[in-house]
N, C-alpha and C. Protein backbone atom coordinates (compact mmCIF):
# COMPACT_ATOMS: atom_id res chain seq x y z
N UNK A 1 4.61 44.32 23.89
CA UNK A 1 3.75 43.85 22.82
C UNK A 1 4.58 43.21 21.70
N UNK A 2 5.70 44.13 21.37
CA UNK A 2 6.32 43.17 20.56
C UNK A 2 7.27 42.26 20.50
N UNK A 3 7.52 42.12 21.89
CA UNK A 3 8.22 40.51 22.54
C UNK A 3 6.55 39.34 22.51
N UNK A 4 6.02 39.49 22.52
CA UNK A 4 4.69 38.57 22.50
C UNK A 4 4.23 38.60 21.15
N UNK A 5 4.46 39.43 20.42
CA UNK A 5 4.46 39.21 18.65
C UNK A 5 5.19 38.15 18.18
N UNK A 6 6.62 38.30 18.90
CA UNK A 6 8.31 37.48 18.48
C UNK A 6 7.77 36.25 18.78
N UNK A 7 7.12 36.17 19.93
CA UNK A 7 7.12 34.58 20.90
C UNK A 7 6.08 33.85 20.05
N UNK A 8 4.86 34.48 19.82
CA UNK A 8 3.58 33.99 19.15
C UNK A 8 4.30 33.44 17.64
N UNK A 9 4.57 34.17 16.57
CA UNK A 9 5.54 33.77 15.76
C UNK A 9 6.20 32.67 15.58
N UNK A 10 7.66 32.88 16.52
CA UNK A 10 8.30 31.89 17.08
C UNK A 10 7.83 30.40 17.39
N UNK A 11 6.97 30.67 18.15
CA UNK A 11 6.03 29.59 17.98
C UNK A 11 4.85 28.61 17.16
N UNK A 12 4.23 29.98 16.34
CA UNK A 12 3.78 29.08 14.97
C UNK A 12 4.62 28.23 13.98
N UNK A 13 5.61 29.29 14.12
CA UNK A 13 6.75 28.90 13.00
C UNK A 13 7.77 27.52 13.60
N UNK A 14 8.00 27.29 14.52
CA UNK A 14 8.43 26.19 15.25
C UNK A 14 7.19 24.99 15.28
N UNK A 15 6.00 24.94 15.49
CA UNK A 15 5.10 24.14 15.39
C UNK A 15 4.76 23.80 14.05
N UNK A 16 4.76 24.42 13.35
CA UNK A 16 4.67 24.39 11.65
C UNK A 16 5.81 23.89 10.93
N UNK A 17 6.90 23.77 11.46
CA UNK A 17 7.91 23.24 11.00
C UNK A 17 8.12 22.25 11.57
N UNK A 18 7.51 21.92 12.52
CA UNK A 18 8.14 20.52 13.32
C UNK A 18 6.94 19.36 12.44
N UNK A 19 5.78 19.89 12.37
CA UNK A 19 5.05 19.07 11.80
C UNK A 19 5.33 18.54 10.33
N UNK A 20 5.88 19.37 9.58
CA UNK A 20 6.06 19.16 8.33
C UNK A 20 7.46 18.22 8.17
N UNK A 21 8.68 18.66 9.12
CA UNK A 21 9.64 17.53 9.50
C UNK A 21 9.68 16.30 9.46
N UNK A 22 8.38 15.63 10.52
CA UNK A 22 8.16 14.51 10.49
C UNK A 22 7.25 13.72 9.84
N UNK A 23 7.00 14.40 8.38
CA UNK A 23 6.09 13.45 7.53
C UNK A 23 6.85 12.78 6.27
N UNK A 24 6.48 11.61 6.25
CA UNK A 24 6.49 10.55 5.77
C UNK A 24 6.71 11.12 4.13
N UNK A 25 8.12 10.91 3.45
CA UNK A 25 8.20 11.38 2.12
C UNK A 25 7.34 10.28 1.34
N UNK A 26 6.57 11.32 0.17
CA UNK A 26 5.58 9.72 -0.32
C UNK A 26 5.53 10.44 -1.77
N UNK A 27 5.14 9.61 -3.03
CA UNK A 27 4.70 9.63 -4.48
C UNK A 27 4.17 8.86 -4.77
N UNK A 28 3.18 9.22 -5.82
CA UNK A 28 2.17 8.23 -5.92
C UNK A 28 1.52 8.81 -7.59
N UNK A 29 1.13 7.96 -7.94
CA UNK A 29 1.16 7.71 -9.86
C UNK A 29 0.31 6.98 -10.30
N UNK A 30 -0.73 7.50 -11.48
CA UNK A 30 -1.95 6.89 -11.58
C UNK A 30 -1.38 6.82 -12.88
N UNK A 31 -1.66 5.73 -13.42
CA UNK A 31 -1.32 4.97 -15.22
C UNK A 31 -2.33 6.03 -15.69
N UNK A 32 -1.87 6.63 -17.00
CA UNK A 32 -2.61 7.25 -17.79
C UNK A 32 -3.76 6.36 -18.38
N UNK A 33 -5.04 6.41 -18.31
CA UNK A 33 -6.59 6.07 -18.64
C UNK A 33 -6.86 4.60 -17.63
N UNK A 34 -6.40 4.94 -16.81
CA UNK A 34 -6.31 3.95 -15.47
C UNK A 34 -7.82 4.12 -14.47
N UNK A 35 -8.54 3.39 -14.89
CA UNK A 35 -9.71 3.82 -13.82
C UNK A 35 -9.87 3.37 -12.35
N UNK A 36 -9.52 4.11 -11.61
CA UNK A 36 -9.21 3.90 -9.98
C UNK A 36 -10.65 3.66 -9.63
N UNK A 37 -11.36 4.23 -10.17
CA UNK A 37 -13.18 4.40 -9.35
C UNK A 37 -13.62 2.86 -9.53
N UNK A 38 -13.57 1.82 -10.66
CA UNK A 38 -13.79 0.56 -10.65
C UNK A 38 -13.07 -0.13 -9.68
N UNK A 39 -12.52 -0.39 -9.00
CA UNK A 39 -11.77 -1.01 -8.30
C UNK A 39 -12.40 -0.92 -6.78
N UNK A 40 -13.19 -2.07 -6.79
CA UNK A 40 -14.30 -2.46 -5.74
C UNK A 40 -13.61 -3.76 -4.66
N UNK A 41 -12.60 -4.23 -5.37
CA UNK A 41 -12.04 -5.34 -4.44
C UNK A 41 -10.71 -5.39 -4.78
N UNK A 42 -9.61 -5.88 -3.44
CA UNK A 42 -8.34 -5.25 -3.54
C UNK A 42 -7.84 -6.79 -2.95
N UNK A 43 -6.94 -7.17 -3.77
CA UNK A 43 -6.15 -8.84 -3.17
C UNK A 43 -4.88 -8.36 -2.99
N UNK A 44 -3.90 -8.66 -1.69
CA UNK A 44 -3.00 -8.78 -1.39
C UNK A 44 -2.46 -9.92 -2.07
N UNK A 45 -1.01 -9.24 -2.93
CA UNK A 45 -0.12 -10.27 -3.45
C UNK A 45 0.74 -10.49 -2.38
N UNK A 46 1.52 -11.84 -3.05
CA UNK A 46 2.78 -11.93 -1.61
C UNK A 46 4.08 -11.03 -1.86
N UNK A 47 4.57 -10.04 -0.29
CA UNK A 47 5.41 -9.18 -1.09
C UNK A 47 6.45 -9.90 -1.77
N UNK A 48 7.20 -8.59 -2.47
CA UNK A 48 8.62 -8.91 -2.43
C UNK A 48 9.73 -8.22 -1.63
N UNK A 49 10.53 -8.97 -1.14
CA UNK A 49 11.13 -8.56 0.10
C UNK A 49 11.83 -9.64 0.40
N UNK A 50 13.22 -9.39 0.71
CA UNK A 50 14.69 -9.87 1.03
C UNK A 50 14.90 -9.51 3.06
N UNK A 51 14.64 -10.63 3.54
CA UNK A 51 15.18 -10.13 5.15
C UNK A 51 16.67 -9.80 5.33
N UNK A 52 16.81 -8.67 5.68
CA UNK A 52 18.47 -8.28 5.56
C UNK A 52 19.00 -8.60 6.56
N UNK A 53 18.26 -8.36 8.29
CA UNK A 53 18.76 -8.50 9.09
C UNK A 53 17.64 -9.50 10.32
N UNK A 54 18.02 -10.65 10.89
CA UNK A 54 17.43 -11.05 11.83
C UNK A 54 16.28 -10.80 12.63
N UNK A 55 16.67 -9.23 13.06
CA UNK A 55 15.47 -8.51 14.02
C UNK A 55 13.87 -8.04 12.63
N UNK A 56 14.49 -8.09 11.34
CA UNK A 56 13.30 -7.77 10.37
C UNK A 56 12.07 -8.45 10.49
N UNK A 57 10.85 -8.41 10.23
CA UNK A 57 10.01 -9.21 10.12
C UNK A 57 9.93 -10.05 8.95
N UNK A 58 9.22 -11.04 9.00
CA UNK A 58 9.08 -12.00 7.97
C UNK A 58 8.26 -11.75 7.19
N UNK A 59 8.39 -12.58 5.75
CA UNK A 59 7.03 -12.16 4.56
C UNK A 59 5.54 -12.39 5.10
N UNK A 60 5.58 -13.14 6.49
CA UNK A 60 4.23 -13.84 6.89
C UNK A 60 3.70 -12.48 7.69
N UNK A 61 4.40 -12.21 8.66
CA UNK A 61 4.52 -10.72 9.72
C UNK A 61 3.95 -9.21 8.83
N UNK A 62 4.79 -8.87 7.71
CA UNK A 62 4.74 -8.13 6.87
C UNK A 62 3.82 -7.87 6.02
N UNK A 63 3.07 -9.26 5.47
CA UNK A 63 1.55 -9.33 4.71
C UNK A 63 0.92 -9.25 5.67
N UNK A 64 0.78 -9.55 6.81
CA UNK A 64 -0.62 -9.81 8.39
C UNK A 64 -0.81 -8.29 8.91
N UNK A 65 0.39 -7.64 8.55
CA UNK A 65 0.76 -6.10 8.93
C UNK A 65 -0.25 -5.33 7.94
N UNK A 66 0.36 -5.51 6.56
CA UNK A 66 -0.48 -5.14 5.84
C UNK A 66 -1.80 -5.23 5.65
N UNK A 67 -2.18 -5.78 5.59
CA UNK A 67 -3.82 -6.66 5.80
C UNK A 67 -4.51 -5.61 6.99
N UNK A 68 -4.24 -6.03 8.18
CA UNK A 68 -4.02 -5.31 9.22
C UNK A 68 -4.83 -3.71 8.76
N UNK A 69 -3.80 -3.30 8.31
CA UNK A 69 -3.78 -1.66 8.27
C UNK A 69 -5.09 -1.58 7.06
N UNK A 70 -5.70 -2.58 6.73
CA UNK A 70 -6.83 -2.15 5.42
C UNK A 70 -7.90 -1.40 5.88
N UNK A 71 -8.07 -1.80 7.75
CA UNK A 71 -9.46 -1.38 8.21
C UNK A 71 -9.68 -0.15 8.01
N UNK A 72 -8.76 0.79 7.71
CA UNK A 72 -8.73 1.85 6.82
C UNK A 72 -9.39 2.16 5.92
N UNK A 73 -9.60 1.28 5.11
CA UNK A 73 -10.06 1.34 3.94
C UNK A 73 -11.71 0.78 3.65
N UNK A 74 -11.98 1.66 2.82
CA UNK A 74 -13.60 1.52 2.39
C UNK A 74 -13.69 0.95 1.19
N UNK A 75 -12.71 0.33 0.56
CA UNK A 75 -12.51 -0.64 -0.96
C UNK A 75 -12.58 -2.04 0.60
N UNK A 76 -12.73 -3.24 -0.26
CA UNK A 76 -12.77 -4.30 0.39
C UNK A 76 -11.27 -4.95 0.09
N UNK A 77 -10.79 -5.75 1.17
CA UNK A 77 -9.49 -5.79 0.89
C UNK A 77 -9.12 -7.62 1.42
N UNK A 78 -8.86 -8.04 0.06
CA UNK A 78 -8.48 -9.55 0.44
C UNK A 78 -7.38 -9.77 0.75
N UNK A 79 -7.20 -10.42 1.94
CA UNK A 79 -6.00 -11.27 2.09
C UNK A 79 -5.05 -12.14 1.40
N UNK A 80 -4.42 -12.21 1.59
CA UNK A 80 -3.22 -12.97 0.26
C UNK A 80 -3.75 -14.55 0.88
N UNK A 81 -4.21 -14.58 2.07
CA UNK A 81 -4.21 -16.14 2.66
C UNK A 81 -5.69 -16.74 1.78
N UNK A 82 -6.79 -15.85 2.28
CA UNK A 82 -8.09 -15.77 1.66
C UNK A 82 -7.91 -15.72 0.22
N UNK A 83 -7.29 -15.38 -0.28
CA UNK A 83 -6.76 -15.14 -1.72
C UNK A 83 -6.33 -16.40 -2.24
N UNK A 84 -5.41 -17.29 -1.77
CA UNK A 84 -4.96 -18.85 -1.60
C UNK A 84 -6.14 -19.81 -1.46
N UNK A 85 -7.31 -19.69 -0.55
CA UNK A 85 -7.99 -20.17 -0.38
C UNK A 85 -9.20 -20.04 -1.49
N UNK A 86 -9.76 -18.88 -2.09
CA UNK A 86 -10.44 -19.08 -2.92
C UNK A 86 -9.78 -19.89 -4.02
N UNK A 87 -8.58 -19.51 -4.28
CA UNK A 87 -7.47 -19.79 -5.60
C UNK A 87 -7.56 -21.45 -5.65
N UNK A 88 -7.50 -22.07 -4.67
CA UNK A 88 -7.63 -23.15 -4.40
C UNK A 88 -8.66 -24.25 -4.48
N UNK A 89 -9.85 -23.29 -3.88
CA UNK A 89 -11.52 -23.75 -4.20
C UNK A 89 -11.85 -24.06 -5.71
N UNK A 90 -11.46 -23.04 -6.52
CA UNK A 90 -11.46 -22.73 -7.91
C UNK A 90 -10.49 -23.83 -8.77
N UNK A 91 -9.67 -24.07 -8.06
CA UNK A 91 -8.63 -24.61 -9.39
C UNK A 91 -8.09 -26.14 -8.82
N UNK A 92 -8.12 -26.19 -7.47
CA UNK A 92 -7.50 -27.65 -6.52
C UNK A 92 -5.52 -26.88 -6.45
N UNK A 93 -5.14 -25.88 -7.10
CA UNK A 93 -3.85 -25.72 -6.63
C UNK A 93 -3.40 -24.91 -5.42
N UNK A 94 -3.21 -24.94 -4.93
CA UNK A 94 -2.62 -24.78 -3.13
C UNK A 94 -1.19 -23.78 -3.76
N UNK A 95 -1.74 -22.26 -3.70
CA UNK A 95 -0.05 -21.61 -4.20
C UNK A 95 0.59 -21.36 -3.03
N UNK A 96 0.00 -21.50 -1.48
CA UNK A 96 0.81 -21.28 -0.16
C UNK A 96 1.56 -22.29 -0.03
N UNK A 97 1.84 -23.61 -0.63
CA UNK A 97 2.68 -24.72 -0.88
C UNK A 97 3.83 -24.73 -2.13
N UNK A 98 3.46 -24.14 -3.53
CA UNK A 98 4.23 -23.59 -4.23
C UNK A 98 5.44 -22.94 -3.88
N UNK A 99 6.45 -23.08 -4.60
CA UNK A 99 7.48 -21.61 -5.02
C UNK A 99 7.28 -20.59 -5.35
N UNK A 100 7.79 -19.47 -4.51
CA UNK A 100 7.46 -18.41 -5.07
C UNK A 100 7.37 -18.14 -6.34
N UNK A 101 8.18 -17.96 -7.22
CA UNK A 101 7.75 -17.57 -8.57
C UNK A 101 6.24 -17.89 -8.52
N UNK A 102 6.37 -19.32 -9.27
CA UNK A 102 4.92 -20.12 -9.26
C UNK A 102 3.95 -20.02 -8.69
N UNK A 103 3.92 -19.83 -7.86
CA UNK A 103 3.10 -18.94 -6.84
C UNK A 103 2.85 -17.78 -7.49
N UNK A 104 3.23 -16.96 -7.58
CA UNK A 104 2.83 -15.97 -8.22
C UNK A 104 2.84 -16.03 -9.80
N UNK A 105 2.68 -16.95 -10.35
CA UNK A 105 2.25 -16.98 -11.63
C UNK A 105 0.56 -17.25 -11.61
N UNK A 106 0.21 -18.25 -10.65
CA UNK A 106 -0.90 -18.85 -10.33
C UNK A 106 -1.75 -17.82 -9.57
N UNK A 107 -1.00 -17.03 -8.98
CA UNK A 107 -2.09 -15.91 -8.61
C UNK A 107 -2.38 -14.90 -9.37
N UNK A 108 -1.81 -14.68 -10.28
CA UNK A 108 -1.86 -13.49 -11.47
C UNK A 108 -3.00 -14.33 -12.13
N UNK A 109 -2.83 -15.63 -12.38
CA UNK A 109 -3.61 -16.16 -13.53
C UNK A 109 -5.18 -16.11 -13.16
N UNK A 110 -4.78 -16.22 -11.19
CA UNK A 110 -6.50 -16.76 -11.18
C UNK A 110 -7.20 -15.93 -10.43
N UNK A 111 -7.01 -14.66 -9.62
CA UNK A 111 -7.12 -13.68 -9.17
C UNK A 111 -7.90 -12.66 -9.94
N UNK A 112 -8.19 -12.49 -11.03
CA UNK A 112 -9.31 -12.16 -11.75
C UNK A 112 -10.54 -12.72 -10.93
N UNK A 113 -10.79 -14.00 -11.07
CA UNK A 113 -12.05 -14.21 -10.22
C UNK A 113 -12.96 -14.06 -9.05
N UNK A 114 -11.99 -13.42 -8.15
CA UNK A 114 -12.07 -12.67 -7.12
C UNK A 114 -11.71 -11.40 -6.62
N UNK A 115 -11.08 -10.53 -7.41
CA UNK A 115 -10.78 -8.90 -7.22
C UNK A 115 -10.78 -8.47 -8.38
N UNK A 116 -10.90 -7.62 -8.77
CA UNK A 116 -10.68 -6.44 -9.49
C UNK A 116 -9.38 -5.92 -9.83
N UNK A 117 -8.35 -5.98 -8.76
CA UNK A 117 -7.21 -5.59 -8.72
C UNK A 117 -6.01 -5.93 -7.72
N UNK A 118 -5.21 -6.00 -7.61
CA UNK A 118 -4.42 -6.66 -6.89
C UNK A 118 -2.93 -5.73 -6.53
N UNK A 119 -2.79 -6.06 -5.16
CA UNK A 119 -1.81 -5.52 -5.05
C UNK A 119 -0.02 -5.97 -4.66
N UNK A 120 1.13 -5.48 -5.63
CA UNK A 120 2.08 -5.89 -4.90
C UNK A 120 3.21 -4.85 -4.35
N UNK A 121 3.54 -5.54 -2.63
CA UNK A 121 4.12 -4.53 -2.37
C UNK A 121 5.86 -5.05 -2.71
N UNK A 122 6.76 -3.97 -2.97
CA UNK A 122 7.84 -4.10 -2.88
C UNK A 122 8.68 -3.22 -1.83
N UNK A 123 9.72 -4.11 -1.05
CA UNK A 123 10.54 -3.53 -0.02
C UNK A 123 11.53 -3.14 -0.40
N UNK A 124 12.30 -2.19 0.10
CA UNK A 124 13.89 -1.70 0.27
C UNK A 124 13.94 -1.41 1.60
N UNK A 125 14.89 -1.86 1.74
CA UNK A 125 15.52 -1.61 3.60
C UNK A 125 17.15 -1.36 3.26
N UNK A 126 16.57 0.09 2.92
CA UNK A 126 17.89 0.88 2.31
C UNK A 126 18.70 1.72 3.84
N UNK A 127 18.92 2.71 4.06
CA UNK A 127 19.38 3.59 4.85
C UNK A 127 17.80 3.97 6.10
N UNK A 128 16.92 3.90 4.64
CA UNK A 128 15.41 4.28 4.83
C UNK A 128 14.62 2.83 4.68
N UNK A 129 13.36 2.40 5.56
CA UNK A 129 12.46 1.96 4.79
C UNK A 129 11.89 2.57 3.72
N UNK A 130 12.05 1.65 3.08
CA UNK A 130 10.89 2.40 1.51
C UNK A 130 10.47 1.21 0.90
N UNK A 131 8.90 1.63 1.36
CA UNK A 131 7.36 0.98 0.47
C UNK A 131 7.35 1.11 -0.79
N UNK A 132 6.69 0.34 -1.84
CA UNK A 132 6.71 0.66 -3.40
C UNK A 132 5.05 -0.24 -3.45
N UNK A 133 4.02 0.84 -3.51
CA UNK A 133 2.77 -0.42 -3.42
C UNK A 133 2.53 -0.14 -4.57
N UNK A 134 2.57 -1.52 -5.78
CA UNK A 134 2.18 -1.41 -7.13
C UNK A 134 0.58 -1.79 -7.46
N UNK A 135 -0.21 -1.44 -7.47
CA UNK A 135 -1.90 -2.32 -7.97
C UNK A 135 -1.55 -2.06 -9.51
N UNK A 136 -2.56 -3.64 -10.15
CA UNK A 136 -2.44 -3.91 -11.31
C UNK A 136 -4.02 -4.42 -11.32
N UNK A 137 -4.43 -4.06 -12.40
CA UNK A 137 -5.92 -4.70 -13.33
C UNK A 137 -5.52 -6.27 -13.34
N UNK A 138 -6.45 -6.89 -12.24
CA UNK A 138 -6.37 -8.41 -11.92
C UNK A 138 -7.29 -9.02 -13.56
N UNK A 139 -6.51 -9.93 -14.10
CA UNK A 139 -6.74 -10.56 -15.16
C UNK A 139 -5.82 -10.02 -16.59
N UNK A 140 -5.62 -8.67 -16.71
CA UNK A 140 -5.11 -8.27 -17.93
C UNK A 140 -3.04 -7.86 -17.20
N UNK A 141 -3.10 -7.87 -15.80
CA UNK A 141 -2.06 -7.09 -14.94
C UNK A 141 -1.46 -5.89 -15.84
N UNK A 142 -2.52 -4.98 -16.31
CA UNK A 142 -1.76 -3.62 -16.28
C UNK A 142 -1.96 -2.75 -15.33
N UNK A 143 -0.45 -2.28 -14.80
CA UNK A 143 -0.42 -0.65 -14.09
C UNK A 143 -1.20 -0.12 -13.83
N UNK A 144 -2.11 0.04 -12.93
CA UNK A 144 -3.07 1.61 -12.58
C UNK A 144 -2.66 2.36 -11.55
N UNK A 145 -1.77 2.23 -10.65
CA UNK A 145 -1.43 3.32 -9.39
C UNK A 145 -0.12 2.55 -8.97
N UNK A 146 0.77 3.68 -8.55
CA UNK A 146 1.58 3.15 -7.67
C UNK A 146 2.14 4.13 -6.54
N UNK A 147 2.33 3.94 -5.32
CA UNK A 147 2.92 4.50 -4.67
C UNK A 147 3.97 4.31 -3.63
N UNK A 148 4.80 5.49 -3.25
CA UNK A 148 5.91 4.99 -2.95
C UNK A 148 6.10 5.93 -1.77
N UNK A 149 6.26 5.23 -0.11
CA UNK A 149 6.25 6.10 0.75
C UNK A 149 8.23 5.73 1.29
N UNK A 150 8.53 6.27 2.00
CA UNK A 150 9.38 6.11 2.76
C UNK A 150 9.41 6.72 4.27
N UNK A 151 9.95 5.24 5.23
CA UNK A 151 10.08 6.01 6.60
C UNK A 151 10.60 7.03 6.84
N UNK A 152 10.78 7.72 8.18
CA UNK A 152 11.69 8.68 8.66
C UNK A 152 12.60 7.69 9.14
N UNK A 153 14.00 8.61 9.50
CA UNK A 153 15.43 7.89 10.24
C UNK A 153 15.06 7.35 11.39
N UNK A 154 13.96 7.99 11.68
CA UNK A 154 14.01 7.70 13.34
C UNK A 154 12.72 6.35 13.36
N UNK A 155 12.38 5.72 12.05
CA UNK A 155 11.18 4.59 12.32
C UNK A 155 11.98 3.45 12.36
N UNK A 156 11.88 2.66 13.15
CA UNK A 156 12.35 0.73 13.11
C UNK A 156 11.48 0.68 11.95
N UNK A 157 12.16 -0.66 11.55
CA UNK A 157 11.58 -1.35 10.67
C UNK A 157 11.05 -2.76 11.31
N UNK A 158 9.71 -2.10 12.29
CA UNK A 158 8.87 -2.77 12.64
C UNK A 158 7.16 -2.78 12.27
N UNK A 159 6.11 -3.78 12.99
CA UNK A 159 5.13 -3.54 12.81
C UNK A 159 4.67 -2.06 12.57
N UNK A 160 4.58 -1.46 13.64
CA UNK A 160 3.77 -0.16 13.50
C UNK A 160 4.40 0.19 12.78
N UNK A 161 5.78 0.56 11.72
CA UNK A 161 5.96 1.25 10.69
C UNK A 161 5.55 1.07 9.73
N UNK A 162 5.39 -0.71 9.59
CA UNK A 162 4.56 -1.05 8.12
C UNK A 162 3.31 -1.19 8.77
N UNK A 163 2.84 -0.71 9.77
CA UNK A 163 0.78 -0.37 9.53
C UNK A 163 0.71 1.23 9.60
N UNK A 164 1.72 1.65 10.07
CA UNK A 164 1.45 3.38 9.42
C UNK A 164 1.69 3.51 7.92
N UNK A 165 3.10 2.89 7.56
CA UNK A 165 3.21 3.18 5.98
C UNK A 165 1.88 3.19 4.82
N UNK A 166 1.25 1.88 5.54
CA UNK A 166 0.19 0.82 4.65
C UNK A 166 -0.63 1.81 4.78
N UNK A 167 -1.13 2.29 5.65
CA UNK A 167 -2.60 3.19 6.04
C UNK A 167 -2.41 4.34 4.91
N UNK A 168 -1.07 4.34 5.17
CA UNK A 168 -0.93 5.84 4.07
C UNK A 168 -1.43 5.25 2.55
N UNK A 169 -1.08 4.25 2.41
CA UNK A 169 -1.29 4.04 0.86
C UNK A 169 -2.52 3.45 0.79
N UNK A 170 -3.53 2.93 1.68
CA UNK A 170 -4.78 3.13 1.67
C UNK A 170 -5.33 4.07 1.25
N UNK A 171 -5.15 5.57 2.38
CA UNK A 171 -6.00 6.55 2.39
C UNK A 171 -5.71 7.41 1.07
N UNK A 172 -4.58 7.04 0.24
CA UNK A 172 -4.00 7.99 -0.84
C UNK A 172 -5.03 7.34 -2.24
N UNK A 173 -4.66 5.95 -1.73
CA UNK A 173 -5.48 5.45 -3.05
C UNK A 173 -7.17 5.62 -2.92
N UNK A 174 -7.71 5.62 -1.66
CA UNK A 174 -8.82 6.05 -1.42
C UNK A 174 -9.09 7.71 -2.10
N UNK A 175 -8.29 8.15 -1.48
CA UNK A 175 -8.38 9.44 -1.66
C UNK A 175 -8.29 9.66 -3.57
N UNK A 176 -7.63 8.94 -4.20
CA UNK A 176 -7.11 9.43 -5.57
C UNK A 176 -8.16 8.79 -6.73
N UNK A 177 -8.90 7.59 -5.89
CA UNK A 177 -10.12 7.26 -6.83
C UNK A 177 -11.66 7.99 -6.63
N UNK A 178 -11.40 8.79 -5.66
CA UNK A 178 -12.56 9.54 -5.00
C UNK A 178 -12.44 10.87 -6.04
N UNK A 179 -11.27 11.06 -5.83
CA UNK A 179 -11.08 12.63 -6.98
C UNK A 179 -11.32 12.30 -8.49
N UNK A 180 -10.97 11.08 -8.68
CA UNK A 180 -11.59 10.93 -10.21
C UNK A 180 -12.43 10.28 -10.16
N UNK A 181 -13.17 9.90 -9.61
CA UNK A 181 -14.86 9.78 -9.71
C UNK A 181 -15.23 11.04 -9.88
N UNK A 182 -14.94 12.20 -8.85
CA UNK A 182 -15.58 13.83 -8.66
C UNK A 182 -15.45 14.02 -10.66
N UNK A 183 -14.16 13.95 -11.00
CA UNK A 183 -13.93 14.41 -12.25
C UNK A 183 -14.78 13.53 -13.25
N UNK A 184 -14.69 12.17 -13.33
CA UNK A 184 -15.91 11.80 -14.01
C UNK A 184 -17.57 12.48 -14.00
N UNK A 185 -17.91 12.74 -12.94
CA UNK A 185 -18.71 12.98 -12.45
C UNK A 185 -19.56 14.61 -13.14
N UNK A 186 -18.31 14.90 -13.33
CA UNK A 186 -18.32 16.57 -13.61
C UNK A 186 -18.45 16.35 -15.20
N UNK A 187 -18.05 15.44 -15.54
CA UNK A 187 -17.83 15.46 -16.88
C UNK A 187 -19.21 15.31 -18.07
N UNK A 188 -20.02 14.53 -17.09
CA UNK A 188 -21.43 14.28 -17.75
C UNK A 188 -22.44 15.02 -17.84
């Protein structure tokens, strides 16, 4: 009986630790008087991100990835391309032809008219992948959430790592405007 105590044990405690091993180190940060619950439409900015090595994916690969991983999500989630295209309808300037910078001056400016909020991601392809997804209040661009996941040793820095990473920072930000709605909610 108490060799089958040891083993049962042994075994929770080995399954319980293996799971917790392989999760994804993550932080995540809501701007003080930051209202997550308004935020009904979500625009992909273009990341920022340096290709270090050949086999990496490209900024085009990397946003399509992202995008990708939104079906996750129950906020509505624009494309950076769709994002170009309204931007364009609206104003006659084409920022997928632009310089980056400029490009992203022109989407800060006009991206109010179509989201609520916007998101940019930033890369490191350190030792680790590590995600940095910043959303900003589209029109005024202040801070309301950011989060920051990093791979395990053992993820490429391929597709499926940036549509698992992404999903995570979906379901967190899902998850973190849901809890302060509850708290609004409570409050009245």
């Amino acid at each position: 009986m108490k060799k089958f105590l040891k083993l049962v044990m042994f075994t929770m405690m080995f399954s319980l630790l293996s799971v917790t091993a392989f999760a994804h180190a993550d932080q995540e940060t809501i701007a003080e008087g930051a209202d997550l619950s308004s935020v009904k439409r979500i625009a992909l900015g273009w990341p920022l991100y340096v290709k270090v090595d050949e086999k990496d994916l490209s900024d085009r690969e990397i946003i399509e990835t992202v995008y990708g991983a939104s079906k996750v999500a129950r906020t509505y989630v624009l494309s950076y391309d769709a994002a170009a295209q309204e931007i364009k309808k609206g104003t006659k300037i084409d920022i997928l032809s632009l310089e980056k910078k400029k490009a992203a001056e022109e989407f800060k400016k006009n991206i109010k008219n179509y989201a609520d909020a916007y998101v940019i991601l930033t890369i490191a392809n350190n030792s680790r992948l590590t995600l940095f997804f910043d959303m900003y209040r589209a029109g005024t661009d202040e801070l309301l959430y950011t989060y920051q996941i990093v791979a395990n040793r053992s993820d490429k820095s391929d597709k499926n790592t940036y549509n698992a990473l992404s999903e995570q920072f979906y379901k967190h930000f899902e998850r973190a405007a849901t809890e302060q709605q509850k708290k609004l909610d409570k409050k009245k």
